[in-house]
PDB file of N, CA and C in Angstrom:
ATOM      1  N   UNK A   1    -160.561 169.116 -20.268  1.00  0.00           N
ATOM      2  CA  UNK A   1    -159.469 168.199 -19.977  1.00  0.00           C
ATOM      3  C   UNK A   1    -158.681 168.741 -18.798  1.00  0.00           C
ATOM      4  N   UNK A   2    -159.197 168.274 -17.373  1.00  0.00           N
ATOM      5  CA  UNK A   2    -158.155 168.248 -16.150  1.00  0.00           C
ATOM      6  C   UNK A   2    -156.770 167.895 -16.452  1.00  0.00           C
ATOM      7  N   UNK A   3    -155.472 168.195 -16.201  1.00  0.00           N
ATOM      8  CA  UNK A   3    -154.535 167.920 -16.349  1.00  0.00           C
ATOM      9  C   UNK A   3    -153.970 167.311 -14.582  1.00  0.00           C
ATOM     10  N   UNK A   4    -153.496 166.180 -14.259  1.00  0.00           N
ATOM     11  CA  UNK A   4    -152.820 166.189 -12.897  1.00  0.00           C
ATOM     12  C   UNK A   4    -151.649 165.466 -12.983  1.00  0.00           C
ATOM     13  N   UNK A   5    -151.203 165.921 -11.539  1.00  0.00           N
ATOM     14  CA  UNK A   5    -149.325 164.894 -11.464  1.00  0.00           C
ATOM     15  C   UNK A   5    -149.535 164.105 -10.747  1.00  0.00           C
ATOM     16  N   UNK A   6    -149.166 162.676 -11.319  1.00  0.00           N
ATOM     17  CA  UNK A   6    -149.692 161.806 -10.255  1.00  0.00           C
ATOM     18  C   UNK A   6    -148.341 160.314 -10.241  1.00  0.00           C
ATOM     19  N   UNK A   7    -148.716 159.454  -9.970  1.00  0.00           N
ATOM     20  CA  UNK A   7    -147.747 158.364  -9.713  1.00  0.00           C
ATOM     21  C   UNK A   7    -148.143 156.864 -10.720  1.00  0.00           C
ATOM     22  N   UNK A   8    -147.394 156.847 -11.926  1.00  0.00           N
ATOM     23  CA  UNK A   8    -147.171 155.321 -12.678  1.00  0.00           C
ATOM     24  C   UNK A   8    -146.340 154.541 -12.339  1.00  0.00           C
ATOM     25  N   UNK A   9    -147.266 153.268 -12.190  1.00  0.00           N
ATOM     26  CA  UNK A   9    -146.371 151.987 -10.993  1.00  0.00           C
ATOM     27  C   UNK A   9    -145.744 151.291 -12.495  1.00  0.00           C
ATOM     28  N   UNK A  10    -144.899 151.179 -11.877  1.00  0.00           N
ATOM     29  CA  UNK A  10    -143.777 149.986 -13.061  1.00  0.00           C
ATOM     30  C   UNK A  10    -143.034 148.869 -11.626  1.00  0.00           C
ATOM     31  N   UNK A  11    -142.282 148.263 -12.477  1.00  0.00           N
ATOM     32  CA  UNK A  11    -141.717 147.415 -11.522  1.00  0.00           C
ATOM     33  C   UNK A  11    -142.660 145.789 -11.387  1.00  0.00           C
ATOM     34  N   UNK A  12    -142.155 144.864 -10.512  1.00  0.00           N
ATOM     35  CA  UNK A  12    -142.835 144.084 -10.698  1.00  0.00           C
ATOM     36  C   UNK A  12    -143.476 143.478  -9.656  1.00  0.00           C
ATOM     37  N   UNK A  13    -144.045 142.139  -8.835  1.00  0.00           N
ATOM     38  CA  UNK A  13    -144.988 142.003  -8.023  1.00  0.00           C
ATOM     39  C   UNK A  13    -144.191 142.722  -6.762  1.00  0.00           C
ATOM     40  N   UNK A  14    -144.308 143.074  -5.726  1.00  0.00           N
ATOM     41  CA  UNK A  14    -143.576 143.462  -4.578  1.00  0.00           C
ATOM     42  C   UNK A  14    -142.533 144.061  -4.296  1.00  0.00           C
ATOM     43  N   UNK A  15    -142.507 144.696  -5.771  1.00  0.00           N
ATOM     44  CA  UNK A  15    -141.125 145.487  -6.208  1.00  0.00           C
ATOM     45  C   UNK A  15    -141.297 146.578  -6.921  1.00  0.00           C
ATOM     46  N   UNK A  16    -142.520 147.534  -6.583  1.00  0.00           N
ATOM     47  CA  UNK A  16    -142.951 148.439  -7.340  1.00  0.00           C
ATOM     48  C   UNK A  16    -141.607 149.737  -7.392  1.00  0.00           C
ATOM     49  N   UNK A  17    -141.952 150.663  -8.168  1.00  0.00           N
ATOM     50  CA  UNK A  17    -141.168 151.717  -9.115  1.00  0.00           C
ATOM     51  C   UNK A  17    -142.155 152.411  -9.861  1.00  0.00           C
ATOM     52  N   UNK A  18    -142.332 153.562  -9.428  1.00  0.00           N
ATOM     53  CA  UNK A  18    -142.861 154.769  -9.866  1.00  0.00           C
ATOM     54  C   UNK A  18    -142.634 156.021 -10.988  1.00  0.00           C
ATOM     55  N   UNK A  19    -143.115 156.371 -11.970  1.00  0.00           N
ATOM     56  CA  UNK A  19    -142.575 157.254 -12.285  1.00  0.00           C
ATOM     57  C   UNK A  19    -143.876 158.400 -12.277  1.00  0.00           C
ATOM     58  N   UNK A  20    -143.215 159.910 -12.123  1.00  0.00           N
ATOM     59  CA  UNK A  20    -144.131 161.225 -11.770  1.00  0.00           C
ATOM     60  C   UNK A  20    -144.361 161.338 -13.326  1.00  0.00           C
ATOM     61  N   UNK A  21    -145.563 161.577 -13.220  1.00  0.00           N
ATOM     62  CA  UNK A  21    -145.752 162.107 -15.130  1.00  0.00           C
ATOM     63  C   UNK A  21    -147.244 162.749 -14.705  1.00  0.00           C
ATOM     64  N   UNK A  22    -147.542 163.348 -15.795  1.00  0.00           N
ATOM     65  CA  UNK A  22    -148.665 164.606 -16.103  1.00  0.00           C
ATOM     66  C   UNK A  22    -149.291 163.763 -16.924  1.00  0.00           C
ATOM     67  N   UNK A  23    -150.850 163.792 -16.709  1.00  0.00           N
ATOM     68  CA  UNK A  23    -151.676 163.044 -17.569  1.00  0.00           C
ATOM     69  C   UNK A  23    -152.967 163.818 -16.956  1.00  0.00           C
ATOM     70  N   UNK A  24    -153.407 163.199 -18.320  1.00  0.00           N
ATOM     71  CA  UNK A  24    -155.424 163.694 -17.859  1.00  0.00           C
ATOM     72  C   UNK A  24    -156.399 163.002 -16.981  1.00  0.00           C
ATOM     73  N   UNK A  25    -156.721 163.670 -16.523  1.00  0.00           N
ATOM     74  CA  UNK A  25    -157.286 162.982 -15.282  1.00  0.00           C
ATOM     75  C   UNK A  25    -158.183 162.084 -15.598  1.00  0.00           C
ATOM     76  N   UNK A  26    -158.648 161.417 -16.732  1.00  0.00           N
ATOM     77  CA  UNK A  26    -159.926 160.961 -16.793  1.00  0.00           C
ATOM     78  C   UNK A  26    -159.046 159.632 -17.450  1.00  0.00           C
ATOM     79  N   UNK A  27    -157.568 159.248 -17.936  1.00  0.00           N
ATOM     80  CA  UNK A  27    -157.116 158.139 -18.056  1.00  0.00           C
ATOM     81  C   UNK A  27    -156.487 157.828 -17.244  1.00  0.00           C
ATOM     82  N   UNK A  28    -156.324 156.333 -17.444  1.00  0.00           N
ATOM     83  CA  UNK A  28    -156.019 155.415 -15.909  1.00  0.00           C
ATOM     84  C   UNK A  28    -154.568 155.443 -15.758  1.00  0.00           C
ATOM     85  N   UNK A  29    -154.565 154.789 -14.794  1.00  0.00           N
ATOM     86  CA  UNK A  29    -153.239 155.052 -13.954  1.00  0.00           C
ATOM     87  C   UNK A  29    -152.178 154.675 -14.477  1.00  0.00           C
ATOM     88  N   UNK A  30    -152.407 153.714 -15.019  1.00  0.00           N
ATOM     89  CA  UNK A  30    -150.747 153.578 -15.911  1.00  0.00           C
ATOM     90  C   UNK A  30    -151.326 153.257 -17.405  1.00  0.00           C
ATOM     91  N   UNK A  31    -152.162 154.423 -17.926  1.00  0.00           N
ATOM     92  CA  UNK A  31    -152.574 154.264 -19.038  1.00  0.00           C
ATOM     93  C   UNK A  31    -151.690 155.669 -19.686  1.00  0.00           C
ATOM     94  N   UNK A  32    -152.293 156.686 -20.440  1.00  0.00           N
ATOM     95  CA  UNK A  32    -151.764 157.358 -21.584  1.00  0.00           C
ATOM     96  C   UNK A  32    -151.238 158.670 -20.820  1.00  0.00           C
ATOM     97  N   UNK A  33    -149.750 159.092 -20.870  1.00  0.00           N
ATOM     98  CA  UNK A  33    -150.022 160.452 -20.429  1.00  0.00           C
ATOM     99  C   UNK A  33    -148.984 161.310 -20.991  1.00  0.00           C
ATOM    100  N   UNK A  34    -148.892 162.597 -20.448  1.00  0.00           N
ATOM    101  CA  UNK A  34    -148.969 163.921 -21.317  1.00  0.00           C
ATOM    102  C   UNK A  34    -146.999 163.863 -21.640  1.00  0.00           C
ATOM    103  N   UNK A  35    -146.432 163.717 -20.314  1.00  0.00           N
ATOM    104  CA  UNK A  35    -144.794 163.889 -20.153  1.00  0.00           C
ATOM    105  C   UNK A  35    -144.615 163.490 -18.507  1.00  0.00           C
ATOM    106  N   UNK A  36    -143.241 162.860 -18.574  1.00  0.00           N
ATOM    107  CA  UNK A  36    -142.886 162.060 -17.259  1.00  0.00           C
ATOM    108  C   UNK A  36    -141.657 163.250 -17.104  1.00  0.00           C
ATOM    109  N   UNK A  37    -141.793 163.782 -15.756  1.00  0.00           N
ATOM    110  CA  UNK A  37    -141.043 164.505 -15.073  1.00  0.00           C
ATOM    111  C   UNK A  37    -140.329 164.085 -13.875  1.00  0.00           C
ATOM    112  N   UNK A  38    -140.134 162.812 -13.685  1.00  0.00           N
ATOM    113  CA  UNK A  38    -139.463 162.617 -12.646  1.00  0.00           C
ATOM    114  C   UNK A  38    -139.833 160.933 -12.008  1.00  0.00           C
ATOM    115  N   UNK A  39    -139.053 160.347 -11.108  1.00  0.00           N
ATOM    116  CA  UNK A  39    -139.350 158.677 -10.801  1.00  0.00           C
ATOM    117  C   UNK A  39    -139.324 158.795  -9.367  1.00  0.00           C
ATOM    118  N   UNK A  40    -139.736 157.553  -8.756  1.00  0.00           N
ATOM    119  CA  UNK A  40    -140.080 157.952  -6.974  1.00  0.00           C
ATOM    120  C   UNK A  40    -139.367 155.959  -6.918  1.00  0.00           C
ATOM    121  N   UNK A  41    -138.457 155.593  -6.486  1.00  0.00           N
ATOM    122  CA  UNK A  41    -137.797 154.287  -5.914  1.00  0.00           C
ATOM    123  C   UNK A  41    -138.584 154.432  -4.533  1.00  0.00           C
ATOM    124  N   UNK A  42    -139.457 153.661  -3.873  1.00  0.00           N
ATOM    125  CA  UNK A  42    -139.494 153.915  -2.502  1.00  0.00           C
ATOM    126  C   UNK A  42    -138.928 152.594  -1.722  1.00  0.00           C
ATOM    127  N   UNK A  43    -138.198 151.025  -2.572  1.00  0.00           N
ATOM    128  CA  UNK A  43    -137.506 149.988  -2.211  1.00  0.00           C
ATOM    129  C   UNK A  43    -136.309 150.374  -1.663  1.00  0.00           C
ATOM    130  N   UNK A  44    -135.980 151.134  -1.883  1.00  0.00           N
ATOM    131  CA  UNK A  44    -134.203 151.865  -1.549  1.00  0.00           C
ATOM    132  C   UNK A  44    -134.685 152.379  -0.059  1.00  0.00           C
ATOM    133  N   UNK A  45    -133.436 153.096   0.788  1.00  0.00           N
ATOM    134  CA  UNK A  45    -133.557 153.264   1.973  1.00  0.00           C
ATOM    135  C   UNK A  45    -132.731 154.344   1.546  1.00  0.00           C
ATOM    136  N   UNK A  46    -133.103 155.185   2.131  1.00  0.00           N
ATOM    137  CA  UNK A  46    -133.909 155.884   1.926  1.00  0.00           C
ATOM    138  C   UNK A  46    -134.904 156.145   0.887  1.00  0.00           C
ATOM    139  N   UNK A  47    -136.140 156.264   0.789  1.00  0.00           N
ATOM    140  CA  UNK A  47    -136.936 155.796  -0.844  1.00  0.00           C
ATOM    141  C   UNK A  47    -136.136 157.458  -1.908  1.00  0.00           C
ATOM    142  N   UNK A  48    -135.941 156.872  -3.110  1.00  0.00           N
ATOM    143  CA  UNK A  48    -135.068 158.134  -3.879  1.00  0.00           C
ATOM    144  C   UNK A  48    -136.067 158.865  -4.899  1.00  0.00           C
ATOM    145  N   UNK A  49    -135.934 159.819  -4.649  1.00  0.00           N
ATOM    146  CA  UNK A  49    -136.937 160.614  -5.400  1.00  0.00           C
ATOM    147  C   UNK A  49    -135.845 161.774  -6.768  1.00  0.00           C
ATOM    148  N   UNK A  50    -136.295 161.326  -8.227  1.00  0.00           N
ATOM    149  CA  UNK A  50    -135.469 162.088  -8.832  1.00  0.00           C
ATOM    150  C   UNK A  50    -136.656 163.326  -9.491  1.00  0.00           C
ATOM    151  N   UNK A  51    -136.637 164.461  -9.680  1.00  0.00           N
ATOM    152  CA  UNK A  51    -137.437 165.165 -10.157  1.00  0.00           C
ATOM    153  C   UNK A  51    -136.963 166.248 -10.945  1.00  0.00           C
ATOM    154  N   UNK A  52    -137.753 166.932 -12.066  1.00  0.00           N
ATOM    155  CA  UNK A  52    -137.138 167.893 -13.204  1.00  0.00           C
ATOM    156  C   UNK A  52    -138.383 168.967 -12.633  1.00  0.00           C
ATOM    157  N   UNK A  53    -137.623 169.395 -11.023  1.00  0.00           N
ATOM    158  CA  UNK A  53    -138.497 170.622 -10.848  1.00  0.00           C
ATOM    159  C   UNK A  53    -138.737 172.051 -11.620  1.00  0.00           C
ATOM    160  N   UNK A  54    -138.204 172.215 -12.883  1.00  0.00           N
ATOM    161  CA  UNK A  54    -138.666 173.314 -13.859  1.00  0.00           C
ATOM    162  C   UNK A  54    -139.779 172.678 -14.639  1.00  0.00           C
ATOM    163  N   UNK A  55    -139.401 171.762 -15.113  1.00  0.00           N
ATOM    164  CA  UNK A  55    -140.851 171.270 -15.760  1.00  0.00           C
ATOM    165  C   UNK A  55    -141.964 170.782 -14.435  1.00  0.00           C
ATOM    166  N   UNK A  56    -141.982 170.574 -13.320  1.00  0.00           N
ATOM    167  CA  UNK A  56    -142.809 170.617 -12.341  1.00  0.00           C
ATOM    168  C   UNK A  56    -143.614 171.717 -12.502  1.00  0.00           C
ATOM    169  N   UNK A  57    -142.856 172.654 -12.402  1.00  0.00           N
ATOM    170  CA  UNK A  57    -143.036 173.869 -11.993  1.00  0.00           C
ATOM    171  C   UNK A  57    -143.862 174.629 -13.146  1.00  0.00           C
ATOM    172  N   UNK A  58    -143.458 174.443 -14.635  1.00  0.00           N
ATOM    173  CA  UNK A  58    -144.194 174.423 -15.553  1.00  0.00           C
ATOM    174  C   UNK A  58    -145.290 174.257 -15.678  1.00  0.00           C
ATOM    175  N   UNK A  59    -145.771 172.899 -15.113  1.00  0.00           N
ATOM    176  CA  UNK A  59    -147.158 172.171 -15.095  1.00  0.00           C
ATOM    177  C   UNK A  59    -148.108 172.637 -14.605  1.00  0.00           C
ATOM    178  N   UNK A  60    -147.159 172.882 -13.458  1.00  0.00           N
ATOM    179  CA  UNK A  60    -148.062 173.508 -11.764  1.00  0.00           C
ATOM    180  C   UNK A  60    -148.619 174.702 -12.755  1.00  0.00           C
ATOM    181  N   UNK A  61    -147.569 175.238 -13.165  1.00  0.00           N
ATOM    182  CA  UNK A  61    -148.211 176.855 -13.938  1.00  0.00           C
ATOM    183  C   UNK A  61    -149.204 176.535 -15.105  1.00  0.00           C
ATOM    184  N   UNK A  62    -149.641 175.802 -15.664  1.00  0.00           N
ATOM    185  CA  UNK A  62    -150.537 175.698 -16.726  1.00  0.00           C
ATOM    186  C   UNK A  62    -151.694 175.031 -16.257  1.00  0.00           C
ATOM    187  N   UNK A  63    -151.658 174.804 -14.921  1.00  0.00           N
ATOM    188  CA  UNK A  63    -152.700 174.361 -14.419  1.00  0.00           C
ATOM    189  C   UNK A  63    -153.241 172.723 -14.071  1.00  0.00           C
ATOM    190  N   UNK A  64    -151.756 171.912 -13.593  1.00  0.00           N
ATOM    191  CA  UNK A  64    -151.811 170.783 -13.808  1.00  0.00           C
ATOM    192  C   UNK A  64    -151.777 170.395 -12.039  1.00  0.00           C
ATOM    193  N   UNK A  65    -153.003 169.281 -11.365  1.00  0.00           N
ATOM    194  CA  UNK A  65    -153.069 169.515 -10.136  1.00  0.00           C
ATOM    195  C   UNK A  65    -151.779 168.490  -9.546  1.00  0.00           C
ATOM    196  N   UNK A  66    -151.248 168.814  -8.827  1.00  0.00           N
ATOM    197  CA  UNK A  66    -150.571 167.147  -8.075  1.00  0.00           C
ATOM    198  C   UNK A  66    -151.712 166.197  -7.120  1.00  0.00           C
ATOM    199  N   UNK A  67    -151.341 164.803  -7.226  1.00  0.00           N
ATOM    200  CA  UNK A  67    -152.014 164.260  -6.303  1.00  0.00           C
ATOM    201  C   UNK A  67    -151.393 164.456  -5.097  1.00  0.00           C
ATOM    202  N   UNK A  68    -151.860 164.387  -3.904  1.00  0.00           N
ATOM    203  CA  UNK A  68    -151.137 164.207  -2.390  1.00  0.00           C
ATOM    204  C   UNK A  68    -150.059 163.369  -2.390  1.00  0.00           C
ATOM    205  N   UNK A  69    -150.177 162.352  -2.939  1.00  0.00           N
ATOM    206  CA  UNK A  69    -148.755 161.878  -2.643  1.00  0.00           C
ATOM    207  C   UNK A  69    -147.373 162.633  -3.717  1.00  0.00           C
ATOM    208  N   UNK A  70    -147.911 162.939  -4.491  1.00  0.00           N
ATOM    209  CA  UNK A  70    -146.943 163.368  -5.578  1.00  0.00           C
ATOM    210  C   UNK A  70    -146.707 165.189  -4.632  1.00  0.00           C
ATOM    211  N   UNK A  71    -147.814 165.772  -4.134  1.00  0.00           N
ATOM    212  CA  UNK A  71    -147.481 166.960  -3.619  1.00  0.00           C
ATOM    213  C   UNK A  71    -146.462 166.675  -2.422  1.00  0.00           C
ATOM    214  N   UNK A  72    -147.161 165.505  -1.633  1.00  0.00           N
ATOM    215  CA  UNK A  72    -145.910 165.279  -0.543  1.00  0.00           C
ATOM    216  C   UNK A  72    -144.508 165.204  -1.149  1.00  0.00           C
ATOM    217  N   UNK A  73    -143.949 164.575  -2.213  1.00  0.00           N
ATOM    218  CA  UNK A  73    -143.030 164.161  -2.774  1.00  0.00           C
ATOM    219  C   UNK A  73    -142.254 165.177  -3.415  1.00  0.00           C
ATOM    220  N   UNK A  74    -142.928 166.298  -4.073  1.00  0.00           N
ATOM    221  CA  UNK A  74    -142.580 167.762  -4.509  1.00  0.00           C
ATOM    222  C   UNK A  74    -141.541 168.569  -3.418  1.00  0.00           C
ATOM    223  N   UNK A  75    -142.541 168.543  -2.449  1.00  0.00           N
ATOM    224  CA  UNK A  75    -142.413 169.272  -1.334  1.00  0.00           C
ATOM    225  C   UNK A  75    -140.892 168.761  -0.427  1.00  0.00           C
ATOM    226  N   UNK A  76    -140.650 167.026  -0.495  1.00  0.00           N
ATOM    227  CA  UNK A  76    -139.859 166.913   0.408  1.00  0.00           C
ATOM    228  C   UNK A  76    -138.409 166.714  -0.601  1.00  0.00           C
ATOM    229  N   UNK A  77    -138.556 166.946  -2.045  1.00  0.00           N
ATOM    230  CA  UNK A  77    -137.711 167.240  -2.780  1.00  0.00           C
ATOM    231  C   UNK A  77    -137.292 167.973  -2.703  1.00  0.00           C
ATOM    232  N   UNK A  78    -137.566 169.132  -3.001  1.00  0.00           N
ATOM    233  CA  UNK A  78    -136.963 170.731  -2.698  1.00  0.00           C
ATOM    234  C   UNK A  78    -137.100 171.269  -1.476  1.00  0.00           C
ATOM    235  N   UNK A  79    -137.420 170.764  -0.223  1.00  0.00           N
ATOM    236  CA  UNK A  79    -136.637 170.366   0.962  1.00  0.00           C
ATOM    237  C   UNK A  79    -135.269 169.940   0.972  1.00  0.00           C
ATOM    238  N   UNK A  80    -134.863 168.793   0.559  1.00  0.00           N
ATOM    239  CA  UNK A  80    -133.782 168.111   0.601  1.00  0.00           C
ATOM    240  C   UNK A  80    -132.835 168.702  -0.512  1.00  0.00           C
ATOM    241  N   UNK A  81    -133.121 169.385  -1.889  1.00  0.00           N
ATOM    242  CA  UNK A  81    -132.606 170.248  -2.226  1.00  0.00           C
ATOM    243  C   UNK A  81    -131.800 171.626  -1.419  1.00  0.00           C
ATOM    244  N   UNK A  82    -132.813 171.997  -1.003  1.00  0.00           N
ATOM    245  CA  UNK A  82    -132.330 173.731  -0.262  1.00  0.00           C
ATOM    246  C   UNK A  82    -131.584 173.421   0.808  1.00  0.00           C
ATOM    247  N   UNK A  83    -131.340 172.049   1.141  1.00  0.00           N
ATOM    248  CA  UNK A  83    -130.298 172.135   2.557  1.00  0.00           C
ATOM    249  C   UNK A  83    -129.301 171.185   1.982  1.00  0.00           C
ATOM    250  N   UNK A  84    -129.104 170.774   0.933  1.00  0.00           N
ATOM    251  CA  UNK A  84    -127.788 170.528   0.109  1.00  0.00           C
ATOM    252  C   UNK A  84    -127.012 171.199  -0.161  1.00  0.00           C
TER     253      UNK A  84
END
């Protein structure tokens, strides 16, 4: 059982809303998963990214992969963190 961090679409036609959650890689995308760590708004302007980087960070440590967009999203979080 792969574990990864990836992106569940909510929201509705042309108005999507994301939330970051940990799931197994082999169920679908907005099917069953492990724990939701965080939501990605990208309708807002600036798109708002909220995240529970200890439990990120957790995941990362037990061996849970991010997808690219969710790694981009990690990354420009605690960016925008450290110069707050």
């Amino acid at each position: 059982m792969g574990l990864v961090i990836r992106l569940r679409r909510h929201g509705s036609r042309k108005r999507p809303f994301y939330r970051i959650v940990v799931a197994d890689s082999k169920s679908p995308r907005d099917g069953r998963f492990v724990d939701q760590i965080g939501t990605y708004d990208p309708i807002t302007n600036p798109p708002k990214v909220t995240l529970q980087a200890d439990k990120a960070e957790r995941w990362r440590k037990a061996g849970a992969l991010p997808s690219d967009t969710v790694k981009k999203l990690i990354e420009d979080a605690t960016v925008t963190a450290q110069s707050a």
